[in-house]
PDB file of N, CA and C in Angstrom:
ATOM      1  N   UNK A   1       0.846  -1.175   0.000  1.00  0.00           N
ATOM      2  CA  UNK A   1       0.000   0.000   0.000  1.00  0.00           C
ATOM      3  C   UNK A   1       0.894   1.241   0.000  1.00  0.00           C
ATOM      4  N   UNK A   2       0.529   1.893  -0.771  1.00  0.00           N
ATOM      5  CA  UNK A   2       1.320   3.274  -1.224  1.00  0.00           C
ATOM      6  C   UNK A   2       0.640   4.655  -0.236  1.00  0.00           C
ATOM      7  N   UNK A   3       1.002   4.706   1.029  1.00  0.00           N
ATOM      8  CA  UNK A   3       0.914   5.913   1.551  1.00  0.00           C
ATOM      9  C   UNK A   3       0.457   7.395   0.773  1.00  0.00           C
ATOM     10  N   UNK A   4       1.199   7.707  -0.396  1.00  0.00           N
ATOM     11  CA  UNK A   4       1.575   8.898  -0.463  1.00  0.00           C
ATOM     12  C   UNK A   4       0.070   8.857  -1.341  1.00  0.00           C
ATOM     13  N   UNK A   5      -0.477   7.970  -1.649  1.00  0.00           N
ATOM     14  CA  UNK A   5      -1.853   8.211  -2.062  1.00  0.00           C
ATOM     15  C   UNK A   5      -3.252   7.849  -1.417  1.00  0.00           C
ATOM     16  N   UNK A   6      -2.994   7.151  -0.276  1.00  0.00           N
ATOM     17  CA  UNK A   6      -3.862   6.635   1.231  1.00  0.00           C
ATOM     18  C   UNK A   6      -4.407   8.464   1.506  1.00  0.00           C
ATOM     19  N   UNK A   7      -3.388   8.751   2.129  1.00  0.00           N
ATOM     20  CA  UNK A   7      -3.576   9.909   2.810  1.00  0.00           C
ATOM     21  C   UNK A   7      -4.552  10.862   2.479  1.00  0.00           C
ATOM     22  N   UNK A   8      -4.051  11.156   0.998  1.00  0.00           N
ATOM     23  CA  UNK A   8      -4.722  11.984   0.487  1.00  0.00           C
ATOM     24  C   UNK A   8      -6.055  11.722  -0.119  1.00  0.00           C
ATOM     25  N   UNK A   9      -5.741  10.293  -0.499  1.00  0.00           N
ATOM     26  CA  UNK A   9      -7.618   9.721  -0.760  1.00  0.00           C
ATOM     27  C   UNK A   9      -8.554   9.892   0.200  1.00  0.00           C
ATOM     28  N   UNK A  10      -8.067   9.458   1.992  1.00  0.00           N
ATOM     29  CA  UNK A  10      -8.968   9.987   3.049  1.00  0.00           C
ATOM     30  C   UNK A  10      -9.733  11.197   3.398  1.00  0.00           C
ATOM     31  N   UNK A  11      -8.203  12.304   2.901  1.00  0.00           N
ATOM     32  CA  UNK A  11      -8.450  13.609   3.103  1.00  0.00           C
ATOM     33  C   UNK A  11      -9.838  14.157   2.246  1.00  0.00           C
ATOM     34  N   UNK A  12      -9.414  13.532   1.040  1.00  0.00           N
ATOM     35  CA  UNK A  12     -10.815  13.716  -0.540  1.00  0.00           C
ATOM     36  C   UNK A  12     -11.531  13.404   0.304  1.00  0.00           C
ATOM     37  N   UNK A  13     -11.960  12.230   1.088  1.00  0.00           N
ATOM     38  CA  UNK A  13     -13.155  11.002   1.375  1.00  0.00           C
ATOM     39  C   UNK A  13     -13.757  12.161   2.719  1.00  0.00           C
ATOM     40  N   UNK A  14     -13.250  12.810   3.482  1.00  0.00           N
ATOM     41  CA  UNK A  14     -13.468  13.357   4.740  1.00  0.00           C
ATOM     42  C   UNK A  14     -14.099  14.767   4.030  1.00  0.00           C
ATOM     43  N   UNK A  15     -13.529  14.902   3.348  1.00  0.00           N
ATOM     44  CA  UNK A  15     -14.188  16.268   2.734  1.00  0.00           C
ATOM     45  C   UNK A  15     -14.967  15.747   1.845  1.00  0.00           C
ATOM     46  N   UNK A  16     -15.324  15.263   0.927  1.00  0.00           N
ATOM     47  CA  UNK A  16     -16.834  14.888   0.337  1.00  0.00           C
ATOM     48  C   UNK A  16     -17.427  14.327   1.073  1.00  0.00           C
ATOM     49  N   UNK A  17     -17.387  13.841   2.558  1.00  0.00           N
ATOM     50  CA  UNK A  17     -18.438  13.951   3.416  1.00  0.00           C
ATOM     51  C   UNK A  17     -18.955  14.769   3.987  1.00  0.00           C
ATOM     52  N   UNK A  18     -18.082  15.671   4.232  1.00  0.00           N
ATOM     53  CA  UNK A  18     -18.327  17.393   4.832  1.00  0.00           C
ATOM     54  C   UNK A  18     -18.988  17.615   4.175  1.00  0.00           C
ATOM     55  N   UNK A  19     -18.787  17.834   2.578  1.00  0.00           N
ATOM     56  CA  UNK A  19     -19.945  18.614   1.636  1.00  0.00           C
ATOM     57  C   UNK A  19     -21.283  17.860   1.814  1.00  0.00           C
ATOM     58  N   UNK A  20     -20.988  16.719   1.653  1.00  0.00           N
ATOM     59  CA  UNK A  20     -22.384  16.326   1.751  1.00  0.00           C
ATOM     60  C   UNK A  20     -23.501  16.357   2.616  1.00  0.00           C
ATOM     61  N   UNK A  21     -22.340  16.395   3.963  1.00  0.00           N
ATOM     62  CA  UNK A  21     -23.413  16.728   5.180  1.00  0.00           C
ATOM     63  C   UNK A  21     -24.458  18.070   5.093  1.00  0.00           C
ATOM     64  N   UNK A  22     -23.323  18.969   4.867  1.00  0.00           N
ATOM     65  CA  UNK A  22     -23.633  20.577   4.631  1.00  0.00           C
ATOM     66  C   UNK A  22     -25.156  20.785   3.297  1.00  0.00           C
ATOM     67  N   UNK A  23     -24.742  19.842   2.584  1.00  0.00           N
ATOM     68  CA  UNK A  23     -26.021  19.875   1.291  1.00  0.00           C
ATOM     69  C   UNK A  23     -27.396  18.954   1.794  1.00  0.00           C
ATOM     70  N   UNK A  24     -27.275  18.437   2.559  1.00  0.00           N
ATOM     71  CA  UNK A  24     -28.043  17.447   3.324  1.00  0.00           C
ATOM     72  C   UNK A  24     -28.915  18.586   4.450  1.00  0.00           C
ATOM     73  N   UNK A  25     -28.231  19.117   5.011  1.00  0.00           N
ATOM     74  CA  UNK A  25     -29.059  20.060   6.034  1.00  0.00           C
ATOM     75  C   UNK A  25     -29.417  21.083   5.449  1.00  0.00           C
ATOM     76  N   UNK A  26     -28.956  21.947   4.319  1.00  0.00           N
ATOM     77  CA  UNK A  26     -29.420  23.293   3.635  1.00  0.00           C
ATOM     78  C   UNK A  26     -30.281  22.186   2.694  1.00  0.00           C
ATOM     79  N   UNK A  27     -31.037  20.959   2.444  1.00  0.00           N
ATOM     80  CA  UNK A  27     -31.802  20.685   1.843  1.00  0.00           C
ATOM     81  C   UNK A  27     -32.910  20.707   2.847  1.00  0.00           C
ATOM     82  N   UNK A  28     -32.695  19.687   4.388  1.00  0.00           N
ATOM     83  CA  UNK A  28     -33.438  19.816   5.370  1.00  0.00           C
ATOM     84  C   UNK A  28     -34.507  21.118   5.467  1.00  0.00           C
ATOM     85  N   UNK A  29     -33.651  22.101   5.742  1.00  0.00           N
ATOM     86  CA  UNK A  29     -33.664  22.914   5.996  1.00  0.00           C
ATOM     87  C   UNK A  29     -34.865  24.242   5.078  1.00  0.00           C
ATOM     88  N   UNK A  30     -34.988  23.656   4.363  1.00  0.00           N
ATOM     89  CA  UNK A  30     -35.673  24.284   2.812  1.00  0.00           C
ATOM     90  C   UNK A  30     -35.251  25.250   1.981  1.00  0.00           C
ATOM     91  N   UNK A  31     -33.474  25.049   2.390  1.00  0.00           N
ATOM     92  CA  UNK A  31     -33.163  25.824   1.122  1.00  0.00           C
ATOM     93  C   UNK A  31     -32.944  25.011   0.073  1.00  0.00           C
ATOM     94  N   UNK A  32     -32.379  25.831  -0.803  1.00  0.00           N
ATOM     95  CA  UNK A  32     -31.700  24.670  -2.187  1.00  0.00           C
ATOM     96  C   UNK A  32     -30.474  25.294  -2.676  1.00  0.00           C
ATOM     97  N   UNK A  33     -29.382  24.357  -2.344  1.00  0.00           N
ATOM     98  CA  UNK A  33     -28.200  25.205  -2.420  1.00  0.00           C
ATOM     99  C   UNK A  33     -27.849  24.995  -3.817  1.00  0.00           C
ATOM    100  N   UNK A  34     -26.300  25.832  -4.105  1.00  0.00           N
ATOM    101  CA  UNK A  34     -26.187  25.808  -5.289  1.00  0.00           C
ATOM    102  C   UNK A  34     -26.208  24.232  -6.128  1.00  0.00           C
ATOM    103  N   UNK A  35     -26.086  23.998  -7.423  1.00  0.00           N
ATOM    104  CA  UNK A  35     -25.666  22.836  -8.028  1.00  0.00           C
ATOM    105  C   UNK A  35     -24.419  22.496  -7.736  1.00  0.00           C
ATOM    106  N   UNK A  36     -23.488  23.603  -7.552  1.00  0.00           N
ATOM    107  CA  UNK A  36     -22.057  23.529  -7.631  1.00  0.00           C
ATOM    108  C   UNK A  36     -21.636  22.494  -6.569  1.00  0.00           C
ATOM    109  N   UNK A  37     -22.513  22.647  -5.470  1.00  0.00           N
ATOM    110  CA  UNK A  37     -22.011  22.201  -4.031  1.00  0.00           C
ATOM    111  C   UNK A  37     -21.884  20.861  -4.081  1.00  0.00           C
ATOM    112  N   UNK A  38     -23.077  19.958  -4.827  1.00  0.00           N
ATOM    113  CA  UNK A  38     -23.699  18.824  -5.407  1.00  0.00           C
ATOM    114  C   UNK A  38     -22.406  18.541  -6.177  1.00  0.00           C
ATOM    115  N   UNK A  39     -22.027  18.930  -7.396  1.00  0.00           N
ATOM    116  CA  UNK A  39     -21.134  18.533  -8.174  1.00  0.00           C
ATOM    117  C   UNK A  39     -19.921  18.225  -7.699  1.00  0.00           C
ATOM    118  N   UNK A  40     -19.498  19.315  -6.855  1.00  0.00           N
ATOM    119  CA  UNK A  40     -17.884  19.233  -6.377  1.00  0.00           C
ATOM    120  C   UNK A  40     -18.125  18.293  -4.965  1.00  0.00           C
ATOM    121  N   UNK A  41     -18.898  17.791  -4.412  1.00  0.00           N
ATOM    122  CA  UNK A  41     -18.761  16.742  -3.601  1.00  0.00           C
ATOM    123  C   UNK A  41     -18.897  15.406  -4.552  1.00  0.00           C
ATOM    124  N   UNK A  42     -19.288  15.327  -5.729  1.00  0.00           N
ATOM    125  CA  UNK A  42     -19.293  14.141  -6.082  1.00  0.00           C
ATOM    126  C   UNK A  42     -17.982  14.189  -6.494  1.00  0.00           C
ATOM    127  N   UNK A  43     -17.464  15.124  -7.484  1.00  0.00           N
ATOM    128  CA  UNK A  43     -15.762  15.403  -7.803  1.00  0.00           C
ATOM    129  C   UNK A  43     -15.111  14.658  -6.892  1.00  0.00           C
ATOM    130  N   UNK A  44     -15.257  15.099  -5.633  1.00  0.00           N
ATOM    131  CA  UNK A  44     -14.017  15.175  -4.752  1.00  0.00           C
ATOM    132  C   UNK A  44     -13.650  13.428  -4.100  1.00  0.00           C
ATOM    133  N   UNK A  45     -15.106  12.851  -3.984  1.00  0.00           N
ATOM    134  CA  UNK A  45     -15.559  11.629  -3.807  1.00  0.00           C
ATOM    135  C   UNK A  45     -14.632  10.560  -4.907  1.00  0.00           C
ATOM    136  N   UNK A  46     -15.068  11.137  -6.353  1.00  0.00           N
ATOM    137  CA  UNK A  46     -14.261  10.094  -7.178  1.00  0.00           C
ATOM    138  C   UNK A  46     -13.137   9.983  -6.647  1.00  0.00           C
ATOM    139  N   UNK A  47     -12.947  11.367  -7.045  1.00  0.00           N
ATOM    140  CA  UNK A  47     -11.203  11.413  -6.716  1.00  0.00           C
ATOM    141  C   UNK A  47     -10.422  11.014  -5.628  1.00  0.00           C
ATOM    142  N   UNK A  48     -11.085  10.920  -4.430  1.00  0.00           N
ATOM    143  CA  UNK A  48     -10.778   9.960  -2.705  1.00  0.00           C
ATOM    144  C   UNK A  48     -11.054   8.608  -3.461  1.00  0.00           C
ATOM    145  N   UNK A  49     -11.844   8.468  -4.218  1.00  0.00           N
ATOM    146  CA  UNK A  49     -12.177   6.791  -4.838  1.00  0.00           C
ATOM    147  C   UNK A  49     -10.689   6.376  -5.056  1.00  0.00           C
ATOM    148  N   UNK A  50     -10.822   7.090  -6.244  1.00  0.00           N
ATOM    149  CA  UNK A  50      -9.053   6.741  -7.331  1.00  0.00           C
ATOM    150  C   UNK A  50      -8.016   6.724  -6.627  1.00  0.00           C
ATOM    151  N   UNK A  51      -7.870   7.689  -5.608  1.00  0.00           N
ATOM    152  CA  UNK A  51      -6.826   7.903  -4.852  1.00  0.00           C
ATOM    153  C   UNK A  51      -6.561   6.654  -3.679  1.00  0.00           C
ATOM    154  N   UNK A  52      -7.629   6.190  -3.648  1.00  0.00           N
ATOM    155  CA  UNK A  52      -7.313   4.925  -2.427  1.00  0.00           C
ATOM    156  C   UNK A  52      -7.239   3.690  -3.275  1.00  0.00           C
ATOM    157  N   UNK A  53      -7.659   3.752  -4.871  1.00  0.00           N
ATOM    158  CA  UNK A  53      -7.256   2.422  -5.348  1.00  0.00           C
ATOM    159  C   UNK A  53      -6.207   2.451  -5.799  1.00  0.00           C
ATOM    160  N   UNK A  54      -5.819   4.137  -5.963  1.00  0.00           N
ATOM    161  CA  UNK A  54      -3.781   4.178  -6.384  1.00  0.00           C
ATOM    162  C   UNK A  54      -2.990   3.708  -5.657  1.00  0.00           C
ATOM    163  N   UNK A  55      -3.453   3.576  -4.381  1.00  0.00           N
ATOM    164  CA  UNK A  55      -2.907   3.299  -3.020  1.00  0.00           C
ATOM    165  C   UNK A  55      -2.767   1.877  -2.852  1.00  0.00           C
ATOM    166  N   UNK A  56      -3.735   1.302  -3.248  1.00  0.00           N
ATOM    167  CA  UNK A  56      -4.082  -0.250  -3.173  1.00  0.00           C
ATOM    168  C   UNK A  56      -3.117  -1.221  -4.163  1.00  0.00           C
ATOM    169  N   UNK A  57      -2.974  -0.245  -5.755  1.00  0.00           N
ATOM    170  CA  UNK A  57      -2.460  -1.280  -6.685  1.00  0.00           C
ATOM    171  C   UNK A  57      -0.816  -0.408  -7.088  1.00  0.00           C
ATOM    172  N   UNK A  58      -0.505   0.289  -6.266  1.00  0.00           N
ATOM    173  CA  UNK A  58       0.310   0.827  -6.363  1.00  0.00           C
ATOM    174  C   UNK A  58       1.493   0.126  -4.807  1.00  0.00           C
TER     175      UNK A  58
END
């Protein structure tokens, strides 16, 4: 397992949970936040994806 891409896949993975939490309660909530917020948590998600299977086959 390749560290130097673990780390940073978590870091992605911890923060596209943050976003998501945050879009989860401003939905609760009855707002409707931007699209952007939606998009770049799924972004960030792949990219913690890729980053922990770089980790894996690396």
């Amino acid at each position: 397992m390749n560290w130097l891409f673990f780390i940073p896949g978590l870091v992605l993975l911890i923060g596209a949970i943050l976003i998501g939490t945050g879009y989860y309660s401003q939905r609760k909530a009855g707002e409707s936040p931007p699209r952007v917020v939606r998009t770049a948590g799924l972004v960030i998600a792949a990219l913690g994806v890729l980053f922990i299977i770089l980790a894996i086959t690396f």
